[in-house]
PDB file of N, CA and C in Angstrom:
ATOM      1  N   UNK A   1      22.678  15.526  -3.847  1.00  0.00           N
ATOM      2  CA  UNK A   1      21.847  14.951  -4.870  1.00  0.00           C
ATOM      3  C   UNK A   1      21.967  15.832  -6.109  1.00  0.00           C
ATOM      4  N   UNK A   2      22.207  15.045  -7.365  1.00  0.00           N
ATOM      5  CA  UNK A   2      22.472  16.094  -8.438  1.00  0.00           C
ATOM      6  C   UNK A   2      20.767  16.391  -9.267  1.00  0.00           C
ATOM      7  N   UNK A   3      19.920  16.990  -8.691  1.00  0.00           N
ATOM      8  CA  UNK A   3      19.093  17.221  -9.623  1.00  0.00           C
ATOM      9  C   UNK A   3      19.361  18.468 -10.751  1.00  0.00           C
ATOM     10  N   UNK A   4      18.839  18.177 -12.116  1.00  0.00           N
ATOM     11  CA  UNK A   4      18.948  19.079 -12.700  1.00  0.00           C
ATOM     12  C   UNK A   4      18.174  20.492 -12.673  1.00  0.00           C
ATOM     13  N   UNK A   5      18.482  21.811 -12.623  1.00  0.00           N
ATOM     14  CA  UNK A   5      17.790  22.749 -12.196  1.00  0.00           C
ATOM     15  C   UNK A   5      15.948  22.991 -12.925  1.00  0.00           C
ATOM     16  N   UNK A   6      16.394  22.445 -14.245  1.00  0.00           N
ATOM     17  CA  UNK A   6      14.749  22.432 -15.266  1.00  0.00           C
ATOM     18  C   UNK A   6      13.729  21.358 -14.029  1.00  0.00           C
ATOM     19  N   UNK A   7      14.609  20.171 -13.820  1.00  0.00           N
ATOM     20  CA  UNK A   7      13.300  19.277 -13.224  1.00  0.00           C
ATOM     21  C   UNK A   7      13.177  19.462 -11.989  1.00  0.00           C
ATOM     22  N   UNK A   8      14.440  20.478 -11.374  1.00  0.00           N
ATOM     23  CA  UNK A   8      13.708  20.718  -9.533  1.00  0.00           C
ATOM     24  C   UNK A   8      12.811  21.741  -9.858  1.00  0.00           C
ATOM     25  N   UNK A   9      12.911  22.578 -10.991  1.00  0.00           N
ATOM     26  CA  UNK A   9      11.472  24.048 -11.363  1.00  0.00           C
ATOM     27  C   UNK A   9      10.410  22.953 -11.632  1.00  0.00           C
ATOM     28  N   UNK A  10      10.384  21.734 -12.180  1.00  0.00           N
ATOM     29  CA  UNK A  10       9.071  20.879 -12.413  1.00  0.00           C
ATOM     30  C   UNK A  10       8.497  20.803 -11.266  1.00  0.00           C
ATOM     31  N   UNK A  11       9.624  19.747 -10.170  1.00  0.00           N
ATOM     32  CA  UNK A  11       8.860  19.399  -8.959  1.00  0.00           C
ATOM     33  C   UNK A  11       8.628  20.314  -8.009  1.00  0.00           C
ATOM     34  N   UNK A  12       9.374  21.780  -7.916  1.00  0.00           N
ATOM     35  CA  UNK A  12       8.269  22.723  -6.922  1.00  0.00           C
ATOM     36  C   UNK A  12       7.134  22.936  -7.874  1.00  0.00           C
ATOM     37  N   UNK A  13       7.217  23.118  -9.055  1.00  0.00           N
ATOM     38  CA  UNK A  13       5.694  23.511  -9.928  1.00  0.00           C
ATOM     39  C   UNK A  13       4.915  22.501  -9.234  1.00  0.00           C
ATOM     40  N   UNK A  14       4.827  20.854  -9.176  1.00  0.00           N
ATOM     41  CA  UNK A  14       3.898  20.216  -8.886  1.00  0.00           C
ATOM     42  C   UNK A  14       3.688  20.137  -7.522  1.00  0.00           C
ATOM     43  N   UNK A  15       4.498  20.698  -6.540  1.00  0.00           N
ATOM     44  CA  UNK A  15       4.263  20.580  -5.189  1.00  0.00           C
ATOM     45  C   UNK A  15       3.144  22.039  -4.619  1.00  0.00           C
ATOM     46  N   UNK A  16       3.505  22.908  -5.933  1.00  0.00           N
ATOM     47  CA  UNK A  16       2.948  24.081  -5.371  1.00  0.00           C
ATOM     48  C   UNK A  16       1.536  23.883  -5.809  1.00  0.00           C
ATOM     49  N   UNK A  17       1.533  22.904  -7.222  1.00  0.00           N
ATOM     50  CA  UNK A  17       0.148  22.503  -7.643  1.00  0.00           C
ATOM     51  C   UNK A  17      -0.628  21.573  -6.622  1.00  0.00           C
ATOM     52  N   UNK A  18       0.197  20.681  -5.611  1.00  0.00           N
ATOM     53  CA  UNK A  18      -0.489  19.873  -5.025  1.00  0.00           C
ATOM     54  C   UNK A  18      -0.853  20.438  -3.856  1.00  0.00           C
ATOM     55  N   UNK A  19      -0.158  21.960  -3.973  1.00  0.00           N
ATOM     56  CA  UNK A  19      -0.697  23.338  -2.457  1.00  0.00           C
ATOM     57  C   UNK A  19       0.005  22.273  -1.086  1.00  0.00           C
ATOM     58  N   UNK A  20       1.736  21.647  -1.484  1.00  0.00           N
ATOM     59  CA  UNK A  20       2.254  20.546  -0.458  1.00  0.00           C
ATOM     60  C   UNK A  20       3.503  22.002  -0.542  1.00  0.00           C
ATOM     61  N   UNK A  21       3.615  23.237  -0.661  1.00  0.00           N
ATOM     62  CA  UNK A  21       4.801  23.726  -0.795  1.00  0.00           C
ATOM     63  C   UNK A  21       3.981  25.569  -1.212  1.00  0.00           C
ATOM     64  N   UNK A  22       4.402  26.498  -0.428  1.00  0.00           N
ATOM     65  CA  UNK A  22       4.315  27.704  -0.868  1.00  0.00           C
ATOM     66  C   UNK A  22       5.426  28.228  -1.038  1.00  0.00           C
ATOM     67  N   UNK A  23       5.002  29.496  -1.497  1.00  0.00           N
ATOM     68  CA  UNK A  23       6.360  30.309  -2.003  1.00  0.00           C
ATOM     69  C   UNK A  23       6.359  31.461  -0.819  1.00  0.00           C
ATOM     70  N   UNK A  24       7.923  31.977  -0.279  1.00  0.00           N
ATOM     71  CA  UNK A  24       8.578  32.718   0.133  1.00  0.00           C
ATOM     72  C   UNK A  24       8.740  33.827   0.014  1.00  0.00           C
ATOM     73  N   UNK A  25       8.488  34.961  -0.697  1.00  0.00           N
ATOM     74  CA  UNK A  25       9.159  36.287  -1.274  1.00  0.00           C
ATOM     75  C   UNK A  25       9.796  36.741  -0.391  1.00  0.00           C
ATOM     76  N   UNK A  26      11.212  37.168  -1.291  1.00  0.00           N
ATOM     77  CA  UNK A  26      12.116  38.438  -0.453  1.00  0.00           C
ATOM     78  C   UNK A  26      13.454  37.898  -0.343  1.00  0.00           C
ATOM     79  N   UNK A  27      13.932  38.714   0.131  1.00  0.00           N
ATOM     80  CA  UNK A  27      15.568  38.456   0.598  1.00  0.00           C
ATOM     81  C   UNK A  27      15.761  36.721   0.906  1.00  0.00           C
ATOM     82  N   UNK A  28      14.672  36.913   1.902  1.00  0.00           N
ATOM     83  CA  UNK A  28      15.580  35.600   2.672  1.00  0.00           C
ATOM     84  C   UNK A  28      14.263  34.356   2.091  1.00  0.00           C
ATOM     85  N   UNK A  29      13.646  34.684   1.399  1.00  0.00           N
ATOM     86  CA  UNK A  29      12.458  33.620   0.755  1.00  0.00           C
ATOM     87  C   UNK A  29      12.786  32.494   0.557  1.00  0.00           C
ATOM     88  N   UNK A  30      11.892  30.954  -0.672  1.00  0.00           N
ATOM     89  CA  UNK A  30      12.177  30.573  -0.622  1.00  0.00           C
ATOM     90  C   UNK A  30      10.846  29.246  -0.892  1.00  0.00           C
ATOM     91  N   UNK A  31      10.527  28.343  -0.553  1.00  0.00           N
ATOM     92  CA  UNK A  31       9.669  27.305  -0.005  1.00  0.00           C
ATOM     93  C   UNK A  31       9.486  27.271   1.590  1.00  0.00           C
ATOM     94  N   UNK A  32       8.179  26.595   1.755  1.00  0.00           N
ATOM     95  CA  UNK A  32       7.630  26.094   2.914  1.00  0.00           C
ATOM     96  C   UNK A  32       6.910  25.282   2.840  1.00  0.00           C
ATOM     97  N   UNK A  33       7.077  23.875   3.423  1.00  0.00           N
ATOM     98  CA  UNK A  33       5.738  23.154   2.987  1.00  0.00           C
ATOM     99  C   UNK A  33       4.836  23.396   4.424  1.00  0.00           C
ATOM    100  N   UNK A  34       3.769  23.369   3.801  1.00  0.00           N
ATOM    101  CA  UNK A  34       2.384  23.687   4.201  1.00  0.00           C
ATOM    102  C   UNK A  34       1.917  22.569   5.146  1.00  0.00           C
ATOM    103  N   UNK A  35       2.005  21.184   4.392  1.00  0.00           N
ATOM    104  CA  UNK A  35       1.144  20.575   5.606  1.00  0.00           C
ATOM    105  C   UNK A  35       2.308  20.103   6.224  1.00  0.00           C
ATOM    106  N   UNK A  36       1.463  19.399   7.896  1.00  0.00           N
ATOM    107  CA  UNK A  36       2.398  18.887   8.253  1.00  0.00           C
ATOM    108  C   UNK A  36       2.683  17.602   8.041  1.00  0.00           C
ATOM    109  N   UNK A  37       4.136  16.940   8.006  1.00  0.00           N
ATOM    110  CA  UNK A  37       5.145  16.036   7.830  1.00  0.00           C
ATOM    111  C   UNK A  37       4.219  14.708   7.620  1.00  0.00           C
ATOM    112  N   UNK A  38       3.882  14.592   8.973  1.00  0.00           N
ATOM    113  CA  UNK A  38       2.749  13.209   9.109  1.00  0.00           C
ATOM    114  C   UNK A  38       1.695  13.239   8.366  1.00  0.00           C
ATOM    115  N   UNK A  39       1.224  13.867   7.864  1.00  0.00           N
ATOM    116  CA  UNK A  39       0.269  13.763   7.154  1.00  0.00           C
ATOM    117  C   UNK A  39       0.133  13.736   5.807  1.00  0.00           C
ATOM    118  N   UNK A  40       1.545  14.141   5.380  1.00  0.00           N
ATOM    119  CA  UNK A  40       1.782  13.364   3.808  1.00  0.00           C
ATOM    120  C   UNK A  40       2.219  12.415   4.128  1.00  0.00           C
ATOM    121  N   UNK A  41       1.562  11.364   2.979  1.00  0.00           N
ATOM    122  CA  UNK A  41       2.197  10.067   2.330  1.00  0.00           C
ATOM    123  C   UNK A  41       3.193  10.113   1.411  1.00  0.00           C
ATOM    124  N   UNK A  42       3.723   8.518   1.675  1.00  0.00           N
ATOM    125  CA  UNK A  42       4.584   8.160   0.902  1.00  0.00           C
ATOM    126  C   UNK A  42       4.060   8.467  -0.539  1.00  0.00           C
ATOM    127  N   UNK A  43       3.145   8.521  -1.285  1.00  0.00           N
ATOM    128  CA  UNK A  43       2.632   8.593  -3.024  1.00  0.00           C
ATOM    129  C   UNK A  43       2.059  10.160  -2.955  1.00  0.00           C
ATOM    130  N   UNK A  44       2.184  10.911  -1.752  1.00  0.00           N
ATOM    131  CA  UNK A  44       2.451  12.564  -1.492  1.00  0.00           C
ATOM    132  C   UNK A  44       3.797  12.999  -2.324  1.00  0.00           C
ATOM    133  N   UNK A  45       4.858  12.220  -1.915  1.00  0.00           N
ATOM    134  CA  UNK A  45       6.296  12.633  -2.075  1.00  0.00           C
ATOM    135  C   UNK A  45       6.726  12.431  -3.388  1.00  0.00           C
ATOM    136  N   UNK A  46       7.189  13.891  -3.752  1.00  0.00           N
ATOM    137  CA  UNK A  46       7.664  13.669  -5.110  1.00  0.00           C
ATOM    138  C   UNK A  46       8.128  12.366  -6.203  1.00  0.00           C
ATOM    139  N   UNK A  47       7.866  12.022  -6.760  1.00  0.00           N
ATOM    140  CA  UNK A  47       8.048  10.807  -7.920  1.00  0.00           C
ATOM    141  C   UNK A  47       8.220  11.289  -9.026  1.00  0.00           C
ATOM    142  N   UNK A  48       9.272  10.764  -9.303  1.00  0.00           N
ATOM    143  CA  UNK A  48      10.157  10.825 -11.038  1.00  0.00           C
ATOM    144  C   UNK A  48       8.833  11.029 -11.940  1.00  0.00           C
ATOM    145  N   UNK A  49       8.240  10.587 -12.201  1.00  0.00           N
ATOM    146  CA  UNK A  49       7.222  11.186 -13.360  1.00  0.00           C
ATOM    147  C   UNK A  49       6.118  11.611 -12.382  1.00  0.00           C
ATOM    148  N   UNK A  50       5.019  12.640 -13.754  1.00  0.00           N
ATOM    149  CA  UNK A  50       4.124  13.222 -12.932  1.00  0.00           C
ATOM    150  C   UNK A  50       2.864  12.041 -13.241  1.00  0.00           C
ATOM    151  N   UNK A  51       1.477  11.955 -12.527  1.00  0.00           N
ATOM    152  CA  UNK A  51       0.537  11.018 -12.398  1.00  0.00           C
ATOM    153  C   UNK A  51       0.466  10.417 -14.066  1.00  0.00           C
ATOM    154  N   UNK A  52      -0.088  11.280 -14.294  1.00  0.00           N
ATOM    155  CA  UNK A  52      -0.557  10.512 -16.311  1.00  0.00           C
ATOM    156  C   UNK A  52       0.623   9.554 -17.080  1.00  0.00           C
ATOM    157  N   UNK A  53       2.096   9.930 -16.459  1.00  0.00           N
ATOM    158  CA  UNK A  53       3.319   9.255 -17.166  1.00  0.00           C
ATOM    159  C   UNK A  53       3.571   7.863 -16.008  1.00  0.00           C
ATOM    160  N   UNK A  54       2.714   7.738 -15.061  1.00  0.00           N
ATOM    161  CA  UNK A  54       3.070   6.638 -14.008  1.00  0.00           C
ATOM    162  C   UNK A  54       2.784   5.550 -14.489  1.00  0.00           C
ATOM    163  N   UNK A  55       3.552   4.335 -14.102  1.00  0.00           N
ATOM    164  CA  UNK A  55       3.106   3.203 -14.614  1.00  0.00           C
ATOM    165  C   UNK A  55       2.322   2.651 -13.165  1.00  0.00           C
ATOM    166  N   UNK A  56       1.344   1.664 -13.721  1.00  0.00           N
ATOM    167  CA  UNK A  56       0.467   1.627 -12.253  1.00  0.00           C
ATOM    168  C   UNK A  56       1.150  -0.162 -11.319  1.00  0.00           C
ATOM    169  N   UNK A  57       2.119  -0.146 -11.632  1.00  0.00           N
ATOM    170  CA  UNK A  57       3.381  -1.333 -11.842  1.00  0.00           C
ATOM    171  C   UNK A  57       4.308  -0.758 -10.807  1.00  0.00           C
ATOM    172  N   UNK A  58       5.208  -0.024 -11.505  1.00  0.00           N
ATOM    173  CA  UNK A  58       6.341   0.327 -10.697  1.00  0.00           C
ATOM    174  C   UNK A  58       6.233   2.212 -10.882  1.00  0.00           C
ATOM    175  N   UNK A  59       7.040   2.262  -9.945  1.00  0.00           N
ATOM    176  CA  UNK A  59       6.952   4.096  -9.372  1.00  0.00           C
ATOM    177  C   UNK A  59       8.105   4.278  -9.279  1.00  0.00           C
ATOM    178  N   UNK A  60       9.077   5.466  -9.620  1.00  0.00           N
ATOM    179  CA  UNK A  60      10.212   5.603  -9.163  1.00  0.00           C
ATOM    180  C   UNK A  60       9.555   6.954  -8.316  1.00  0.00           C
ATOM    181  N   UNK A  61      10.463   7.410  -7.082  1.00  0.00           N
ATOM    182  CA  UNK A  61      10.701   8.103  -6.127  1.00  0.00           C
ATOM    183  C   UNK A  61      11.803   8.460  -5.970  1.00  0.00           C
ATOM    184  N   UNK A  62      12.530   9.936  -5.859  1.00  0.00           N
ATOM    185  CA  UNK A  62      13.663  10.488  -5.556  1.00  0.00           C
ATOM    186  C   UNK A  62      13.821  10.338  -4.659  1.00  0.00           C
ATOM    187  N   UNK A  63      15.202  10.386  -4.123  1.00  0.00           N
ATOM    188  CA  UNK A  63      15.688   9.940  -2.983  1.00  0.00           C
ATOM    189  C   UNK A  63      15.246  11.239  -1.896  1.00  0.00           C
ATOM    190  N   UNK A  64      14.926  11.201  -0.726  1.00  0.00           N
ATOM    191  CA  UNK A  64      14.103  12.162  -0.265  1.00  0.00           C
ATOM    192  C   UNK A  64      15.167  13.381   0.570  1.00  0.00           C
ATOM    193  N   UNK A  65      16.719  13.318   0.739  1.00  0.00           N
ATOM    194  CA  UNK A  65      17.259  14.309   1.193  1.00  0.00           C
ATOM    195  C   UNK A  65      18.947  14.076   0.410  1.00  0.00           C
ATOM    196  N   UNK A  66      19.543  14.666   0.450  1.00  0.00           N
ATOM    197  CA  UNK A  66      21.453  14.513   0.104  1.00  0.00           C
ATOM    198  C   UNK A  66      21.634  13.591   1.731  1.00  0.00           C
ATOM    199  N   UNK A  67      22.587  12.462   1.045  1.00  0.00           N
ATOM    200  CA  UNK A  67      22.939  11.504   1.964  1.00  0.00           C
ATOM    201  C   UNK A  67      22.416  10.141   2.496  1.00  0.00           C
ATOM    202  N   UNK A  68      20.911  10.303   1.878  1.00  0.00           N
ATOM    203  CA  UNK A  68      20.223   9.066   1.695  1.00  0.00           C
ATOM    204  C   UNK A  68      20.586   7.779   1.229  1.00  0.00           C
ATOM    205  N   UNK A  69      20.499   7.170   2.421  1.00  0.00           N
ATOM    206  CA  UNK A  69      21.537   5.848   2.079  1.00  0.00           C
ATOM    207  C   UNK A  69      20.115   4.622   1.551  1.00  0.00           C
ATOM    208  N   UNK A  70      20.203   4.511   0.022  1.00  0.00           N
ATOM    209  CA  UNK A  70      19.114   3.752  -0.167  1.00  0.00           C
ATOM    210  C   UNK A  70      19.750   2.060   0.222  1.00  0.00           C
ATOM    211  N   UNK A  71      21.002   1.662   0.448  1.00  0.00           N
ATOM    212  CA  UNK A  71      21.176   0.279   1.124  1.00  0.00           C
ATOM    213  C   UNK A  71      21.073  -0.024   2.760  1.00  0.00           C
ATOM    214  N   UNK A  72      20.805   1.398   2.871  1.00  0.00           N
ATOM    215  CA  UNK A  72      19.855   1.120   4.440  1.00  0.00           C
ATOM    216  C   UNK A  72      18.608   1.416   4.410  1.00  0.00           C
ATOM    217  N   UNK A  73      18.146   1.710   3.908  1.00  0.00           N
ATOM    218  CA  UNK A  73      16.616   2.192   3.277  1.00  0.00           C
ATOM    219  C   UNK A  73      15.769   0.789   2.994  1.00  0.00           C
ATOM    220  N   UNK A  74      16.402   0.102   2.024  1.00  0.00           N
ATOM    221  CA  UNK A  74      16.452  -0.934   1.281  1.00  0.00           C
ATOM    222  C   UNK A  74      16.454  -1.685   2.639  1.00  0.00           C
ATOM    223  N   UNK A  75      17.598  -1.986   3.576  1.00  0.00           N
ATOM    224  CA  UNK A  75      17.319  -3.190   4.317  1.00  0.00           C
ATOM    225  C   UNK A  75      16.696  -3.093   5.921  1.00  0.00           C
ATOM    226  N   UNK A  76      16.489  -1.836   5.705  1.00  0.00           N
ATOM    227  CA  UNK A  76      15.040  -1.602   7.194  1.00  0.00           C
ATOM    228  C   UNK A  76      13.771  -2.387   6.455  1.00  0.00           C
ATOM    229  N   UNK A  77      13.578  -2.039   5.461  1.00  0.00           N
ATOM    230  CA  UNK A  77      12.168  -2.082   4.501  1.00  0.00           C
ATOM    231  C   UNK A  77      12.213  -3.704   4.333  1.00  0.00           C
ATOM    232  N   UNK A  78      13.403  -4.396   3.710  1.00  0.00           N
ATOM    233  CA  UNK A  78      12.929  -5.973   3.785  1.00  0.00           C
ATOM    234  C   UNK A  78      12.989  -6.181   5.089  1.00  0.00           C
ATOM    235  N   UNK A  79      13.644  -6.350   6.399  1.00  0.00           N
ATOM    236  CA  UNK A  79      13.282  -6.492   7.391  1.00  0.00           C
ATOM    237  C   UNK A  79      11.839  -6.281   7.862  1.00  0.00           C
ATOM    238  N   UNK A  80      11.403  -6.114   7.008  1.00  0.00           N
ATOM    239  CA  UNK A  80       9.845  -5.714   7.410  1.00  0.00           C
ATOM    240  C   UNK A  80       9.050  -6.612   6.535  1.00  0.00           C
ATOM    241  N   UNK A  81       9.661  -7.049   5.257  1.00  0.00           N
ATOM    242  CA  UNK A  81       8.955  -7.467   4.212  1.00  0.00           C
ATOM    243  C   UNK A  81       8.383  -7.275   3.008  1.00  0.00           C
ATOM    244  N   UNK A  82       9.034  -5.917   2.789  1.00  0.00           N
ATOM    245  CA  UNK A  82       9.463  -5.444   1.433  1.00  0.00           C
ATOM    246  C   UNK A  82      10.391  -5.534   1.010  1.00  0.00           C
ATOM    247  N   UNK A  83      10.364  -5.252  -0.456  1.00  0.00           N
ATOM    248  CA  UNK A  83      11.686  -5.634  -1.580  1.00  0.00           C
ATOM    249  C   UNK A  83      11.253  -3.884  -2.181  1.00  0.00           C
ATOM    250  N   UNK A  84      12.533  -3.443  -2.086  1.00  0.00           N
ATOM    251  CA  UNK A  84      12.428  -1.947  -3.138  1.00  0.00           C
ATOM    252  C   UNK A  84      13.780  -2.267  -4.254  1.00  0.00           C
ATOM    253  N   UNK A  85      13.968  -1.643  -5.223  1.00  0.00           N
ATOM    254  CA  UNK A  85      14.550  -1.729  -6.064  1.00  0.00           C
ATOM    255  C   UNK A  85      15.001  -0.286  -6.142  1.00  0.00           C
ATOM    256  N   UNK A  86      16.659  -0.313  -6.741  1.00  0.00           N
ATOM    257  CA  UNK A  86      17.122   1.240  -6.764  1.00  0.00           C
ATOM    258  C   UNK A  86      16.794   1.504  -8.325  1.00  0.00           C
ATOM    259  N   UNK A  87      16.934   2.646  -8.575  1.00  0.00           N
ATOM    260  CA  UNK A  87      16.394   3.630  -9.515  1.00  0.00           C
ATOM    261  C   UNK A  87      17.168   3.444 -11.125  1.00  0.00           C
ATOM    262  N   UNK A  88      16.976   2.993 -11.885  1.00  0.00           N
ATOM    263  CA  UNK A  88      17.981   2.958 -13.117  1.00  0.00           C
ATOM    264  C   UNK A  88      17.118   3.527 -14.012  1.00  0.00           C
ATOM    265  N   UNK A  89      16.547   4.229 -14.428  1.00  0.00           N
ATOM    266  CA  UNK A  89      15.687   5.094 -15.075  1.00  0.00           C
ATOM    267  C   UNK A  89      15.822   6.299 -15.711  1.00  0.00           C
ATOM    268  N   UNK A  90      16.678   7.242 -14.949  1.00  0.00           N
ATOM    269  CA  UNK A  90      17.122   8.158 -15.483  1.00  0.00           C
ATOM    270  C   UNK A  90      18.399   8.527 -14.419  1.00  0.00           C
ATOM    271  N   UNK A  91      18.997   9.768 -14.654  1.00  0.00           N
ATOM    272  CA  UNK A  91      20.781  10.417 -13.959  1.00  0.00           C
ATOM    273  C   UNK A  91      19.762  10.372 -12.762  1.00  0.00           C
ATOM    274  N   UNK A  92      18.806  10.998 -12.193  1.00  0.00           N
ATOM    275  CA  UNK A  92      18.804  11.404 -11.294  1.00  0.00           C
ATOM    276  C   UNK A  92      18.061  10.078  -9.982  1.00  0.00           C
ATOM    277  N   UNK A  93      18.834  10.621  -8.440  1.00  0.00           N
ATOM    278  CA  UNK A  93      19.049   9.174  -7.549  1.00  0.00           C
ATOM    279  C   UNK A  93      17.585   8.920  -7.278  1.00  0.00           C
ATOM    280  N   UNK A  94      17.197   7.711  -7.601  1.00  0.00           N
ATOM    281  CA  UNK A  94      15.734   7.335  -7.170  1.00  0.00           C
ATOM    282  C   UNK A  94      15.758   5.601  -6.710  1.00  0.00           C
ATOM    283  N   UNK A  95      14.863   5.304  -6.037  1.00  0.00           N
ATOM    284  CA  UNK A  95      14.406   3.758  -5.899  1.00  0.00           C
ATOM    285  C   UNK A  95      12.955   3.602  -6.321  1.00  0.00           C
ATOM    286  N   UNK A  96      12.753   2.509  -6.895  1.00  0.00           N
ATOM    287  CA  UNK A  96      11.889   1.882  -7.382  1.00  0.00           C
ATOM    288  C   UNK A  96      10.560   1.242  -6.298  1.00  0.00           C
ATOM    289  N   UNK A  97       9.423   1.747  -6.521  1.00  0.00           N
ATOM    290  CA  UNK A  97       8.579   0.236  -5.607  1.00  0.00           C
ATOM    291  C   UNK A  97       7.594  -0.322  -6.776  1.00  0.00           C
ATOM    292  N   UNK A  98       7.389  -1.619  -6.554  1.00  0.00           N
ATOM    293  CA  UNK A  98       6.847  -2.452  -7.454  1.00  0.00           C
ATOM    294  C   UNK A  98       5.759  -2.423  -7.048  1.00  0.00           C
ATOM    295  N   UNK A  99       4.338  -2.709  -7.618  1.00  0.00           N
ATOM    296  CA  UNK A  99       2.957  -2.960  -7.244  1.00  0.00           C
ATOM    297  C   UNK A  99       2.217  -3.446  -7.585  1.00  0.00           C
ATOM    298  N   UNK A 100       3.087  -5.071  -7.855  1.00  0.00           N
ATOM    299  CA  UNK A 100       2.401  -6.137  -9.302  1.00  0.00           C
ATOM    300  C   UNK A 100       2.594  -7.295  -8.237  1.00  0.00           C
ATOM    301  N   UNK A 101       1.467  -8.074  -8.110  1.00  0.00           N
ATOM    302  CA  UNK A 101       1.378  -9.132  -7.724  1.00  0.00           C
ATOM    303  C   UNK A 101       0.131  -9.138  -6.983  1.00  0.00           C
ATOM    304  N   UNK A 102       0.176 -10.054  -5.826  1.00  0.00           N
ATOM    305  CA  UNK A 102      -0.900 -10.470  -4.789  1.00  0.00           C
ATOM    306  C   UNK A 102      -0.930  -9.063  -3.818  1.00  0.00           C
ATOM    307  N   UNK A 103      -1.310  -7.905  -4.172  1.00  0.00           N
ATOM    308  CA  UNK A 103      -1.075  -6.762  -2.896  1.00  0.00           C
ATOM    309  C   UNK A 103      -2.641  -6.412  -2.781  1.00  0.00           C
ATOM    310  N   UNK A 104      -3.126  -6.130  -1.882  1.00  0.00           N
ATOM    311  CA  UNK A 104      -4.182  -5.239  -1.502  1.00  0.00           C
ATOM    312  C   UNK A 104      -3.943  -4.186  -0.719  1.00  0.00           C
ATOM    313  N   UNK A 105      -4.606  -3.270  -0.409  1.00  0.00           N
ATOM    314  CA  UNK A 105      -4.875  -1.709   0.407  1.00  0.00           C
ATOM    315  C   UNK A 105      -4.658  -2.368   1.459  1.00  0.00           C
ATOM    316  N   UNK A 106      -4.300  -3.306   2.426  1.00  0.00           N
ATOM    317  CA  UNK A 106      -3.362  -3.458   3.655  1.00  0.00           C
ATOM    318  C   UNK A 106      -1.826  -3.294   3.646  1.00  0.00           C
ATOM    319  N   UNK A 107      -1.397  -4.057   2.410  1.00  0.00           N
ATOM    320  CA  UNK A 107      -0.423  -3.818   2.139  1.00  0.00           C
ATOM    321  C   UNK A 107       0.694  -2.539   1.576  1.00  0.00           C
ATOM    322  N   UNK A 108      -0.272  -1.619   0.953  1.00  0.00           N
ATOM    323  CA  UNK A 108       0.067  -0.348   0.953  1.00  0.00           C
ATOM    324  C   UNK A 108       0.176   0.301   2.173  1.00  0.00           C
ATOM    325  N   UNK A 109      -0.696   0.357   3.224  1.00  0.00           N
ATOM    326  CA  UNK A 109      -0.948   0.799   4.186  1.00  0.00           C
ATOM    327  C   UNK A 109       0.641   0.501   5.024  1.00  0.00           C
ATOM    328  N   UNK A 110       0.568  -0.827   5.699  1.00  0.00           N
ATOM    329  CA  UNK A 110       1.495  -1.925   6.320  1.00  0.00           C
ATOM    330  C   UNK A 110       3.015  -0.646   5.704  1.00  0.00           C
ATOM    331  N   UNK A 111       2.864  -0.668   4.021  1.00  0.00           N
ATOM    332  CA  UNK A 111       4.009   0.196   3.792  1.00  0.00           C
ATOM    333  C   UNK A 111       4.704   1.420   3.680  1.00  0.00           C
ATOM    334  N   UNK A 112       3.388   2.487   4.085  1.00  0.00           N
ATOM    335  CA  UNK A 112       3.471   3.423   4.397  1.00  0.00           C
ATOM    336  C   UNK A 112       4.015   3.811   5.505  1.00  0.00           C
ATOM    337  N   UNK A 113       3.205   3.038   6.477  1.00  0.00           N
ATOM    338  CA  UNK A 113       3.371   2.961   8.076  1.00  0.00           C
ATOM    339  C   UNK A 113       4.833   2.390   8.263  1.00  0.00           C
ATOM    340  N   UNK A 114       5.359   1.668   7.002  1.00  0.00           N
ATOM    341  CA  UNK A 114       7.216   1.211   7.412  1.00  0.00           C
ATOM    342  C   UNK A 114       7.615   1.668   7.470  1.00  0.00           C
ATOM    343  N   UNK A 115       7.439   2.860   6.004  1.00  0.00           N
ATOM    344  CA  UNK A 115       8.318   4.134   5.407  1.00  0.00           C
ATOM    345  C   UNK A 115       8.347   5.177   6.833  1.00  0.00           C
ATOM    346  N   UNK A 116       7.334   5.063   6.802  1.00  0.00           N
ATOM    347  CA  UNK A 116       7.034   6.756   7.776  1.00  0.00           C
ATOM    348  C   UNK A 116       7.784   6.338   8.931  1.00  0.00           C
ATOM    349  N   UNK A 117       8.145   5.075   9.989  1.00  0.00           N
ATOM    350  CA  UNK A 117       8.197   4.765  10.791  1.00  0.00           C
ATOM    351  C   UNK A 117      10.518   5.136  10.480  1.00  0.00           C
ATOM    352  N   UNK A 118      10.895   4.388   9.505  1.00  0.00           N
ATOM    353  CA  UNK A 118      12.172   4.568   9.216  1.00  0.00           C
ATOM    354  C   UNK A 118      12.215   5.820   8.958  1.00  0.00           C
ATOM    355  N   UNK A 119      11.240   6.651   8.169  1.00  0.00           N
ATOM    356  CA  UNK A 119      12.032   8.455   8.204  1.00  0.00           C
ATOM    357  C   UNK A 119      12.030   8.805   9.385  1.00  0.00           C
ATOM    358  N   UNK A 120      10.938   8.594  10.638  1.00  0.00           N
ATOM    359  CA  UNK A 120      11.266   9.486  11.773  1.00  0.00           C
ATOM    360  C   UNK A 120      12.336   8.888  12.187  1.00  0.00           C
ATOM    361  N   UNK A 121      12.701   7.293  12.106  1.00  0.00           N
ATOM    362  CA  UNK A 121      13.751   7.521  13.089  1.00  0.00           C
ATOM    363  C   UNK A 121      15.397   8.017  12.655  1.00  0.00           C
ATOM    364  N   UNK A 122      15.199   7.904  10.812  1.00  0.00           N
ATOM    365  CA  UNK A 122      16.561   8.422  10.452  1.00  0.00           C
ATOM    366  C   UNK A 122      16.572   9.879  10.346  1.00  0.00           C
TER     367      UNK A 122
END
C-alpha cells in the first residue's frame, strides 16, 4: 500500500488520540494496538478524513492491510447485500461506503457484523 509518510504520521497521531494504538520505545519499538481486535468497529478503523472533514453520506476507508483485494471485499459484502464503492478520492487505496437512503441502526449493525465476519475469515 503506498501511503504517504506525512499522512501515515496523521493516522498514528489519530489512533494514538483515539488511545486505539500506543507507542513502543527502543530498539525494537514501534506501535501496539491496545484494544482488542473485536472490539473495534468498522467506523473505529482508520478513514481517509478525520471526523469534522466527514461527509455524513459517504466515508472513504483505507484499505485495511497490503494485498487487500477490494473485488473480493466488494463481492462477499454484496452477497450479503451491500454495495461498497472503490476509492477515487485521493492516490491513496481506499473504498467508499454510502449512507444515503432508507438505512437505520440495524443496518449499520447487519454491516458491521458482515465486515467483521469477512476479516476473520480472510
Amino acid at each position: 500500500m503506498k501511503i504517504p509518510p506525512k499522512y501515515l504520521h496523521t493516522i498514528t497521531g489519530y489512533l494514538k488520540k483515539g488511545k486505539y494504538i500506543e507507542t513502543i520505545r527502543g530498539k525494537n519499538g514501534g506501535f501496539r494496538i491496545v484494544e482488542p481486535a473485536d472490539e473495534i468497529s468498522l467506523y473505529d478503523i482508520v478513514t481517509l478524513l478525520e471526523p469534522e472533514k466527514q461527509s455524513p453520506i459517504i466515508t472513504s476507508f483505507l484499505y485495511p492491510e497490503p494485498g487487500f483485494s477490494f473485488t473480493e471485499f466488494y463481492g462477499l459484502l454484496k452477497q450479503q447485500g451491500f454495495v461498497i464503492y472503490p476509492g477515487k478520492v485521493s492516490d491513496a487505496d481506499t473504498f467508499r461506503i454510502g449512507t444515503i437512503g432508507d438505512v437505520f441502526p440495524e443496518d449499520f449493525e447487519r454491516l458491521t457484523q458482515a465486515v467483521a465476519a469477512i476479516r476473520q475469515v480472510n
